[in-house]
PDB file of N, CA and C in Angstrom:
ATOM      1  N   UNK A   1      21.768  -2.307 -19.626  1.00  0.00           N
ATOM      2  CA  UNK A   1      21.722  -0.862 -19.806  1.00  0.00           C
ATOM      3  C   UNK A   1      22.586  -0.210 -18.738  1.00  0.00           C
ATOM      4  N   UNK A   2      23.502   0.837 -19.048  1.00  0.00           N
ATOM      5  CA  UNK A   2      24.365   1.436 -18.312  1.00  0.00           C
ATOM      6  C   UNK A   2      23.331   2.575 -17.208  1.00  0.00           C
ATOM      7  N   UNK A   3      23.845   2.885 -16.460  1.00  0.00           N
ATOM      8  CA  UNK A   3      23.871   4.106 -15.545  1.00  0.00           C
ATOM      9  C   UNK A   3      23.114   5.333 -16.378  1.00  0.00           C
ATOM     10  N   UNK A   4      24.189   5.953 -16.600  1.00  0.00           N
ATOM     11  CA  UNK A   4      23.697   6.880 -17.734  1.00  0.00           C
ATOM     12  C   UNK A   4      22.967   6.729 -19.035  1.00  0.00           C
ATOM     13  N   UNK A   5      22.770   5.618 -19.901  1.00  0.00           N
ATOM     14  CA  UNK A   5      22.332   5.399 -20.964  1.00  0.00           C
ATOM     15  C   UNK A   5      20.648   5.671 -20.145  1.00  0.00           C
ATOM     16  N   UNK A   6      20.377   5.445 -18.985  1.00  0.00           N
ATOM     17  CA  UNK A   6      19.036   5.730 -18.299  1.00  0.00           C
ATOM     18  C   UNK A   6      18.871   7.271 -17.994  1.00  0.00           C
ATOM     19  N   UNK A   7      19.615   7.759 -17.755  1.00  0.00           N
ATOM     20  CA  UNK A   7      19.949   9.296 -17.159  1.00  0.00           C
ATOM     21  C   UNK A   7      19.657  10.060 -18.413  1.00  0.00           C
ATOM     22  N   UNK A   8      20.410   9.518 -19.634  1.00  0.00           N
ATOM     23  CA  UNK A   8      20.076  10.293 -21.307  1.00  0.00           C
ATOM     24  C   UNK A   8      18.830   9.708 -21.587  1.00  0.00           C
ATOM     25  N   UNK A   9      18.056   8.755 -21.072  1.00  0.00           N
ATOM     26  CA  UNK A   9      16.696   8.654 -21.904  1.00  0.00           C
ATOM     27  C   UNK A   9      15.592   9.535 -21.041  1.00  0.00           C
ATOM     28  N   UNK A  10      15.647   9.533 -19.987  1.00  0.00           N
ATOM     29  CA  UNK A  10      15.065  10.355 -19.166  1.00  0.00           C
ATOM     30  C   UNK A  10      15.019  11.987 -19.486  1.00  0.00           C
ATOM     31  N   UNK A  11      16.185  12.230 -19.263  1.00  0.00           N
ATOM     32  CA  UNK A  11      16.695  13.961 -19.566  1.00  0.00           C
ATOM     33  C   UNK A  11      16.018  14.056 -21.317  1.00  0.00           C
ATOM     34  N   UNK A  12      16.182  13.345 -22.018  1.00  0.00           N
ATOM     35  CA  UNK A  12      15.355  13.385 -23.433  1.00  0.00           C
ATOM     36  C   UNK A  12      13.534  13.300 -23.309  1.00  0.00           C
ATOM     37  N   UNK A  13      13.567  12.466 -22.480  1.00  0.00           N
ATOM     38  CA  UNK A  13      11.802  12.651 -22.288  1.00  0.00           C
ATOM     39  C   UNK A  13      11.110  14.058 -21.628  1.00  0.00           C
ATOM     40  N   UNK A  14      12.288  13.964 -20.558  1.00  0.00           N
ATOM     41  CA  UNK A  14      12.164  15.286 -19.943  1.00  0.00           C
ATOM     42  C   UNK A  14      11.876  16.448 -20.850  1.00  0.00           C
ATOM     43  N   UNK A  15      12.899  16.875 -21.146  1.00  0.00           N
ATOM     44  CA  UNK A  15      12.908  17.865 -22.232  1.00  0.00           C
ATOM     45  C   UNK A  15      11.958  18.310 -23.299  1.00  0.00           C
ATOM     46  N   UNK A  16      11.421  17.051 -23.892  1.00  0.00           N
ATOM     47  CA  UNK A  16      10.723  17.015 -24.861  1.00  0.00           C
ATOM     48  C   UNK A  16       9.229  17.378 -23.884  1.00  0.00           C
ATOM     49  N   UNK A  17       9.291  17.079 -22.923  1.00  0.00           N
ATOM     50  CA  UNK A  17       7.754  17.531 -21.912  1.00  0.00           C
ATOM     51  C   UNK A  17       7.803  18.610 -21.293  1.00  0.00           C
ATOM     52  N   UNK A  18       8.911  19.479 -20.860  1.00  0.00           N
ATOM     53  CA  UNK A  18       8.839  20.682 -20.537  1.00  0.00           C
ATOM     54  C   UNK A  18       9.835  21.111 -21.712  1.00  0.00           C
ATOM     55  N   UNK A  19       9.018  22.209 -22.262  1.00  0.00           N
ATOM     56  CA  UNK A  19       9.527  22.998 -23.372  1.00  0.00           C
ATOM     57  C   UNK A  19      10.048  24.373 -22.647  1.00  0.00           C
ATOM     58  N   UNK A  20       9.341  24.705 -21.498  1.00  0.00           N
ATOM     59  CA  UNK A  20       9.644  25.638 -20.457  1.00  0.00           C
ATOM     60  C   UNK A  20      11.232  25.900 -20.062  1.00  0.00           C
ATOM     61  N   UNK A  21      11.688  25.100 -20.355  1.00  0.00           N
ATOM     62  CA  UNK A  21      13.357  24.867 -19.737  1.00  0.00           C
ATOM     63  C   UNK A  21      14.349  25.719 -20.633  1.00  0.00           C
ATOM     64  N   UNK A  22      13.699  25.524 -21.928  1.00  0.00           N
ATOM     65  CA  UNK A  22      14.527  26.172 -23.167  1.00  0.00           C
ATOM     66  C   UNK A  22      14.050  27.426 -23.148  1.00  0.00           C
ATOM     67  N   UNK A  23      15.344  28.227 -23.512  1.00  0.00           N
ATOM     68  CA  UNK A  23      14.622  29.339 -24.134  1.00  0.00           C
ATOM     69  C   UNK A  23      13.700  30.138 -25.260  1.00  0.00           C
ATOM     70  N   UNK A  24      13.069  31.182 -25.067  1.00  0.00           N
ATOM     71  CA  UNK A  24      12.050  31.435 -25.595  1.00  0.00           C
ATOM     72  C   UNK A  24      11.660  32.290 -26.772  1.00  0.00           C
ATOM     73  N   UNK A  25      13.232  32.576 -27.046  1.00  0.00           N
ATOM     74  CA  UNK A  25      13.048  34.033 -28.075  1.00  0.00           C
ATOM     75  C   UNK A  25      13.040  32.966 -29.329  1.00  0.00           C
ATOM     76  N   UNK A  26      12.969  33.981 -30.393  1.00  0.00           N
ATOM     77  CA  UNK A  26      13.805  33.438 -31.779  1.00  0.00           C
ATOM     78  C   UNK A  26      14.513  32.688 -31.766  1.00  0.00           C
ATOM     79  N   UNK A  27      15.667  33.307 -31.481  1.00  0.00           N
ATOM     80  CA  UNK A  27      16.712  32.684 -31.881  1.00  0.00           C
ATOM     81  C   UNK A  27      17.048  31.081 -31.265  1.00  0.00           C
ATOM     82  N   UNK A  28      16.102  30.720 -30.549  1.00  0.00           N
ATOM     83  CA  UNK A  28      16.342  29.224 -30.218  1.00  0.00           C
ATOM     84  C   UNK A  28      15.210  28.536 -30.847  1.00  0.00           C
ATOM     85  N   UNK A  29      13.924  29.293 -31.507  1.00  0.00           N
ATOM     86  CA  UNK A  29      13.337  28.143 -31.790  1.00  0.00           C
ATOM     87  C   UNK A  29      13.772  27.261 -33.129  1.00  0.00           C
ATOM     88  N   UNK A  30      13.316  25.938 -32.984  1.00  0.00           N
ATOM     89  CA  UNK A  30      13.510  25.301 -34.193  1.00  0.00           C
ATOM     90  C   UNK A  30      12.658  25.407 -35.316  1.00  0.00           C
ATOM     91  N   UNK A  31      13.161  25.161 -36.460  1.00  0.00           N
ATOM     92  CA  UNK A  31      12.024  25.270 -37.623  1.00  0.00           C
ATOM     93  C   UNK A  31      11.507  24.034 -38.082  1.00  0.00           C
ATOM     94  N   UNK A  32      11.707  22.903 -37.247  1.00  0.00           N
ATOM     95  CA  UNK A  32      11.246  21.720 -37.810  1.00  0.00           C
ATOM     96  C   UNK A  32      11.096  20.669 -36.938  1.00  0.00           C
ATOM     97  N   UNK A  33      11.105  19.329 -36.889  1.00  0.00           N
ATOM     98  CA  UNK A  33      10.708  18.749 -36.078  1.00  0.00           C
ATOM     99  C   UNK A  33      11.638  18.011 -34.919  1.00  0.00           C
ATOM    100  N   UNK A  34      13.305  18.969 -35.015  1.00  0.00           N
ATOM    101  CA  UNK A  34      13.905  18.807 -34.498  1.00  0.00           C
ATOM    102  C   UNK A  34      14.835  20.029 -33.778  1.00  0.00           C
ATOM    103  N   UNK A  35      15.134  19.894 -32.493  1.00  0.00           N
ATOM    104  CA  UNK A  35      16.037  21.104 -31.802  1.00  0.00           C
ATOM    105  C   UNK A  35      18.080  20.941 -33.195  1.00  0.00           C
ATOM    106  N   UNK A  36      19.029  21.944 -32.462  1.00  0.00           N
ATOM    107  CA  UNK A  36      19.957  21.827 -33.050  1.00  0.00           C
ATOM    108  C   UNK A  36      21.062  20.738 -32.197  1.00  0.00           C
ATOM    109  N   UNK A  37      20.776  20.549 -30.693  1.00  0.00           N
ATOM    110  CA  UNK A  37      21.157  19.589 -30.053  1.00  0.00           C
ATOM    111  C   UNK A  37      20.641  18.430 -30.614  1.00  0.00           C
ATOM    112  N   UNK A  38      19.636  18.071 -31.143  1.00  0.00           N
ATOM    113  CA  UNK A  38      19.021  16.682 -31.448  1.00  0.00           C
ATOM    114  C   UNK A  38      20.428  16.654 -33.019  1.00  0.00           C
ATOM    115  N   UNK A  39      20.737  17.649 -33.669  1.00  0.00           N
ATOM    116  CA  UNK A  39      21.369  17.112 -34.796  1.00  0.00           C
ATOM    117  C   UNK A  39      22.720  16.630 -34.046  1.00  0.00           C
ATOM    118  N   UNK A  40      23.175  17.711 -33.313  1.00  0.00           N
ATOM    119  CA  UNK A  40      24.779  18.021 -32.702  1.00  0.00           C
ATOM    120  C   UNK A  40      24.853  16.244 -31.870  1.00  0.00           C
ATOM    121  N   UNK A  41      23.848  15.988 -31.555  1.00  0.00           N
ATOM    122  CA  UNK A  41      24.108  14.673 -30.484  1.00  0.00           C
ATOM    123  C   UNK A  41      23.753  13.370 -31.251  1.00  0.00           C
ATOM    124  N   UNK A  42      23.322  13.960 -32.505  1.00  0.00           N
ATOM    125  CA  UNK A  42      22.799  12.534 -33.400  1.00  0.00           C
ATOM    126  C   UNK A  42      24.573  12.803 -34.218  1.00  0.00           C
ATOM    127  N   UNK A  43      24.955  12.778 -34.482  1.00  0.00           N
ATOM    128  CA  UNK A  43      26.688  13.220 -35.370  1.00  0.00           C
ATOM    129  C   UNK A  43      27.447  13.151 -34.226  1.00  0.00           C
ATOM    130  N   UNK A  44      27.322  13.249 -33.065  1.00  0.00           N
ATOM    131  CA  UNK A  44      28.577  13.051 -31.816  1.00  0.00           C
ATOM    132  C   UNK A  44      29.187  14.259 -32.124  1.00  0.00           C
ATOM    133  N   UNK A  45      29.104  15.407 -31.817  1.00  0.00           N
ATOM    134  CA  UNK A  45      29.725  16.531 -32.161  1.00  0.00           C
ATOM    135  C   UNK A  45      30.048  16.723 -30.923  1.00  0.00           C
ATOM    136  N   UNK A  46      31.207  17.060 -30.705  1.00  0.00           N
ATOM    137  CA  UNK A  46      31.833  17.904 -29.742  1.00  0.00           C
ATOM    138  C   UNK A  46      31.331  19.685 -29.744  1.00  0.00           C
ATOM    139  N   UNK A  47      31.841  20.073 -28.042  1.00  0.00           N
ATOM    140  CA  UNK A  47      31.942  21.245 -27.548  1.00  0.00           C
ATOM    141  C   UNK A  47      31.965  22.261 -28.903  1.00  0.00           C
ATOM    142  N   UNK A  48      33.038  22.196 -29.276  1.00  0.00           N
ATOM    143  CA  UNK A  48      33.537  23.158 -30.494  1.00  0.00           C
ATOM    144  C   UNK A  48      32.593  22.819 -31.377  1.00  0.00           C
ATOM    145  N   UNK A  49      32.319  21.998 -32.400  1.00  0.00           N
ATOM    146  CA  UNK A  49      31.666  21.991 -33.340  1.00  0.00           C
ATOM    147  C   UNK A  49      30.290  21.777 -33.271  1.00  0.00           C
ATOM    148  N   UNK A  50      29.653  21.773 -32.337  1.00  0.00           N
ATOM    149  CA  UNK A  50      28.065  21.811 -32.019  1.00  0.00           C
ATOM    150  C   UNK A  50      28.124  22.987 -32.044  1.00  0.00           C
ATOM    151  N   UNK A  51      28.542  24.132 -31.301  1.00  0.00           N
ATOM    152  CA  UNK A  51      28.613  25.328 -31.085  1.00  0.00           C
ATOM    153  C   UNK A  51      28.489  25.840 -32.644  1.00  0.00           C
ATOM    154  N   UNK A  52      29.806  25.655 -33.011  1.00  0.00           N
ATOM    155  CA  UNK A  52      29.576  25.862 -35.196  1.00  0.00           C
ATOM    156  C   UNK A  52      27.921  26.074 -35.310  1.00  0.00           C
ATOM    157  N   UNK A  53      27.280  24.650 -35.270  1.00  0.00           N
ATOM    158  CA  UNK A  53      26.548  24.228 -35.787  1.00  0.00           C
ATOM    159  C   UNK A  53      24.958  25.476 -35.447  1.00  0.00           C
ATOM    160  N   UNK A  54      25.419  25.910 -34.038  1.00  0.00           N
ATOM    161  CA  UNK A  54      24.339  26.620 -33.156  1.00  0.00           C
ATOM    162  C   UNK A  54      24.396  27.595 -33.576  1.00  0.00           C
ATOM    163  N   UNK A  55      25.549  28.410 -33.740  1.00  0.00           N
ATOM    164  CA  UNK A  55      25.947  29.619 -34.328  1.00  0.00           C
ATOM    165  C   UNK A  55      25.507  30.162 -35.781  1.00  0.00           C
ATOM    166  N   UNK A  56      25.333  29.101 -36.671  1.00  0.00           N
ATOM    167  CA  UNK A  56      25.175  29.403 -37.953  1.00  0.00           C
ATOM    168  C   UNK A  56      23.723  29.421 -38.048  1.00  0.00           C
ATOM    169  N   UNK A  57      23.584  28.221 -37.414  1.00  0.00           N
ATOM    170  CA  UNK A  57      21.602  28.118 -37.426  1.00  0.00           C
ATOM    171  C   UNK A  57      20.995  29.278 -37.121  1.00  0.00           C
ATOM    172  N   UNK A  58      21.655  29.921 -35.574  1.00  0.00           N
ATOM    173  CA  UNK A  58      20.946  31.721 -35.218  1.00  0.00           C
ATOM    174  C   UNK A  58      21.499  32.731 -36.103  1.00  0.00           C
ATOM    175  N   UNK A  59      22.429  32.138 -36.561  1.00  0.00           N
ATOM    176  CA  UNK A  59      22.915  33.871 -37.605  1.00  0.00           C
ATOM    177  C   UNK A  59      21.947  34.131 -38.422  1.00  0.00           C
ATOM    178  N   UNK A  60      21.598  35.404 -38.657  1.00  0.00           N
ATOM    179  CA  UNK A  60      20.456  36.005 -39.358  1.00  0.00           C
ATOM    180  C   UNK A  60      18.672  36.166 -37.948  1.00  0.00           C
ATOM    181  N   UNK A  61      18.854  35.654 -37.115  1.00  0.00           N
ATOM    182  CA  UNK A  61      17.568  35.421 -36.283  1.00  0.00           C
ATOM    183  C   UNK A  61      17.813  36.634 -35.026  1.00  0.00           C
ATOM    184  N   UNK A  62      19.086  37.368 -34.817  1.00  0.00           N
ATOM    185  CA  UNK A  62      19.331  38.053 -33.893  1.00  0.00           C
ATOM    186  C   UNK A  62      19.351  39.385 -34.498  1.00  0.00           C
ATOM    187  N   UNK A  63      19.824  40.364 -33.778  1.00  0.00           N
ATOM    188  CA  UNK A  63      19.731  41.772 -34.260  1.00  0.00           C
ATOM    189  C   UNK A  63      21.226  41.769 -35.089  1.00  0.00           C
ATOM    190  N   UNK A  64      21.932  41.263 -34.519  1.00  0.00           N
ATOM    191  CA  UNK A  64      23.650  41.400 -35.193  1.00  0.00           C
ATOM    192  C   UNK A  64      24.249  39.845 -35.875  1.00  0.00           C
ATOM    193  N   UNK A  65      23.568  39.954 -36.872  1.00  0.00           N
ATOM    194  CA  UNK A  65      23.851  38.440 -37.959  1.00  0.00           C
ATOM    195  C   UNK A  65      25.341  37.979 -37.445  1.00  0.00           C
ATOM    196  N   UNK A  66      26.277  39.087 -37.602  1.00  0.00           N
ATOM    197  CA  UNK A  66      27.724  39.082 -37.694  1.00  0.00           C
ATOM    198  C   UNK A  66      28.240  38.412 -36.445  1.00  0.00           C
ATOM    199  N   UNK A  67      27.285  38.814 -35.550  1.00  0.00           N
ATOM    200  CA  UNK A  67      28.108  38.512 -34.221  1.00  0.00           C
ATOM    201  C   UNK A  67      28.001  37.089 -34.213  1.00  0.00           C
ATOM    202  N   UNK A  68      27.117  36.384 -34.481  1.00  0.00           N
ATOM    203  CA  UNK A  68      26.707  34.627 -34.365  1.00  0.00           C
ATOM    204  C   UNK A  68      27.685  34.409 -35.595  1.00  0.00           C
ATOM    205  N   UNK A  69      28.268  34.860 -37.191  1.00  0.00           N
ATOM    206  CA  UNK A  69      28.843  34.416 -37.622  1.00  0.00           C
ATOM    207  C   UNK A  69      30.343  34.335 -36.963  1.00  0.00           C
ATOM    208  N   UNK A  70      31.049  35.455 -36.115  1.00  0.00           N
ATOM    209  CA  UNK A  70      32.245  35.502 -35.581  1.00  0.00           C
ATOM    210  C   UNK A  70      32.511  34.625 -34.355  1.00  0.00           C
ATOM    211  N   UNK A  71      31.295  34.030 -33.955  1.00  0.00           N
ATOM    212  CA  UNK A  71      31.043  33.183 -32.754  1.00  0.00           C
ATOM    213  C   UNK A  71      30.716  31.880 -33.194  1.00  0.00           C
ATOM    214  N   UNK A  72      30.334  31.395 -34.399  1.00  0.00           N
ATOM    215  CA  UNK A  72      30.901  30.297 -34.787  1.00  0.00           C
ATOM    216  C   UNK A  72      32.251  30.118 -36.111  1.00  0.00           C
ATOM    217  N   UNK A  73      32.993  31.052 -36.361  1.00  0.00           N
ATOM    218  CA  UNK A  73      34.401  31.303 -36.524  1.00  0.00           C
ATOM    219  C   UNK A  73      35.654  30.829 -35.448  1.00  0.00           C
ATOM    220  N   UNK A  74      35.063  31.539 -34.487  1.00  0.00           N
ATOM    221  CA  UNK A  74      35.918  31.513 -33.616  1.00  0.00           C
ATOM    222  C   UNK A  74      35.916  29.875 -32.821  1.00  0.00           C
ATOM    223  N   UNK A  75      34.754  29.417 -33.036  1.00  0.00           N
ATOM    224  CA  UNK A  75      35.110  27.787 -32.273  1.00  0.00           C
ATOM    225  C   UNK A  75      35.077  26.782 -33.428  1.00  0.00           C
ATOM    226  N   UNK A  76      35.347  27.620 -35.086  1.00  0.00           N
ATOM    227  CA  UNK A  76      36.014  26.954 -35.348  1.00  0.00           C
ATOM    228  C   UNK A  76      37.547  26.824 -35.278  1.00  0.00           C
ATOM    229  N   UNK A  77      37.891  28.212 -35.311  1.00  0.00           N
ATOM    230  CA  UNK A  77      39.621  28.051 -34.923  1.00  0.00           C
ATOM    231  C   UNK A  77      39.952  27.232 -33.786  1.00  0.00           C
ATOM    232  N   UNK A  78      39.071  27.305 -32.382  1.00  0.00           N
ATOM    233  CA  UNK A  78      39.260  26.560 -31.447  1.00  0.00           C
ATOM    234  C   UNK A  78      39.310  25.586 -31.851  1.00  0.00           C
ATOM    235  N   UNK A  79      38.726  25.155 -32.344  1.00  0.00           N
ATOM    236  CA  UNK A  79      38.675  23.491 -33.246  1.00  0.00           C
ATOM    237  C   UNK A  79      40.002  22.722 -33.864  1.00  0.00           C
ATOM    238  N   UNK A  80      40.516  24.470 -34.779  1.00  0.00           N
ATOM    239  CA  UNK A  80      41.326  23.610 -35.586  1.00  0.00           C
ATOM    240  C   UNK A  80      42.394  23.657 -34.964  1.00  0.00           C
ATOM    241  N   UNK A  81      42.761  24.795 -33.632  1.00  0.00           N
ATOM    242  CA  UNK A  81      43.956  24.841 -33.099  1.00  0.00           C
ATOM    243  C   UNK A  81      43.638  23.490 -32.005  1.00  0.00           C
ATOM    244  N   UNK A  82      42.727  23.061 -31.139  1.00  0.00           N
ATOM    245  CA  UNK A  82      42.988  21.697 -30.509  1.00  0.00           C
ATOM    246  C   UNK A  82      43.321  20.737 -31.055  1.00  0.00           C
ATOM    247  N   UNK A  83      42.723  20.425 -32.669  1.00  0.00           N
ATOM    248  CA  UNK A  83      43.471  19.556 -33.439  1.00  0.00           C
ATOM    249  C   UNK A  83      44.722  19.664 -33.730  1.00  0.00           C
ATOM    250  N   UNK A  84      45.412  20.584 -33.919  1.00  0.00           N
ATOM    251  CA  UNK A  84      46.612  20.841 -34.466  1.00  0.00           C
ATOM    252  C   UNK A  84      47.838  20.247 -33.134  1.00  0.00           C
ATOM    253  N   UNK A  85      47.076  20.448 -31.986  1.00  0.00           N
ATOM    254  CA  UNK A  85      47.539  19.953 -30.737  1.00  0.00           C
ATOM    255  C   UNK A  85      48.030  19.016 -30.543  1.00  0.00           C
ATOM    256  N   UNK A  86      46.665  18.171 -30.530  1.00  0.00           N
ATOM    257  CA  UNK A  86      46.137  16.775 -30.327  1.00  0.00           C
ATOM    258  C   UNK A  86      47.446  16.240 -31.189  1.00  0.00           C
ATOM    259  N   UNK A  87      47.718  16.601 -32.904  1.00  0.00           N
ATOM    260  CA  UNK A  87      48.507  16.000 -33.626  1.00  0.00           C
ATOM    261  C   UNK A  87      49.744  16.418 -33.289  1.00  0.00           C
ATOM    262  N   UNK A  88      50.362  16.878 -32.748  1.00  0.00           N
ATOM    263  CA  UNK A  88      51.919  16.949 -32.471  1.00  0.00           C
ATOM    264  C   UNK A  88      52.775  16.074 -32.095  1.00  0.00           C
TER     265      UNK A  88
END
């Protein structure tokens, strides 16, 4: 077992025992028996597209739907312009 592969099982136990750490409104709770990091880190999602993923889940749970839809828009362009990069 690596270094860190101990550091991620820990920080996961952790977490799951203080619920205190996360935040508390709406818009972060989950509706099921999983957070949106548990999906984003089960798929290997990167920076940019976890974010997507966070963004869409709170749109509709905040006062301004729009703003969480333009905030996961926007890291998708980030997305597609680092790819476009990456491929040159």
């Amino acid at each position: 077992m690596k270094e860190w592969d101990w550091t991620i099982d820990e920080y996961n136990k952790h977490i799951k025992e203080d619920k205190g750490m996360r935040g508390t409104q709406i818009h972060y709770e989950a509706t099921g028996e999983y957070d949106i990091i548990d999906v984003c880190n089960h798929y290997k999602l990167n920076f940019n597209r976890g974010n997507v993923i966070k963004y869409i889940a709170r749109a509709g749970k905040k006062q301004d739907e729009l703003q969480d839809l333009y905030k996961a828009k926007d890291y998708i362009e980030r997305e597609i312009q680092y790819l476009k990069e990456l491929n040159k």
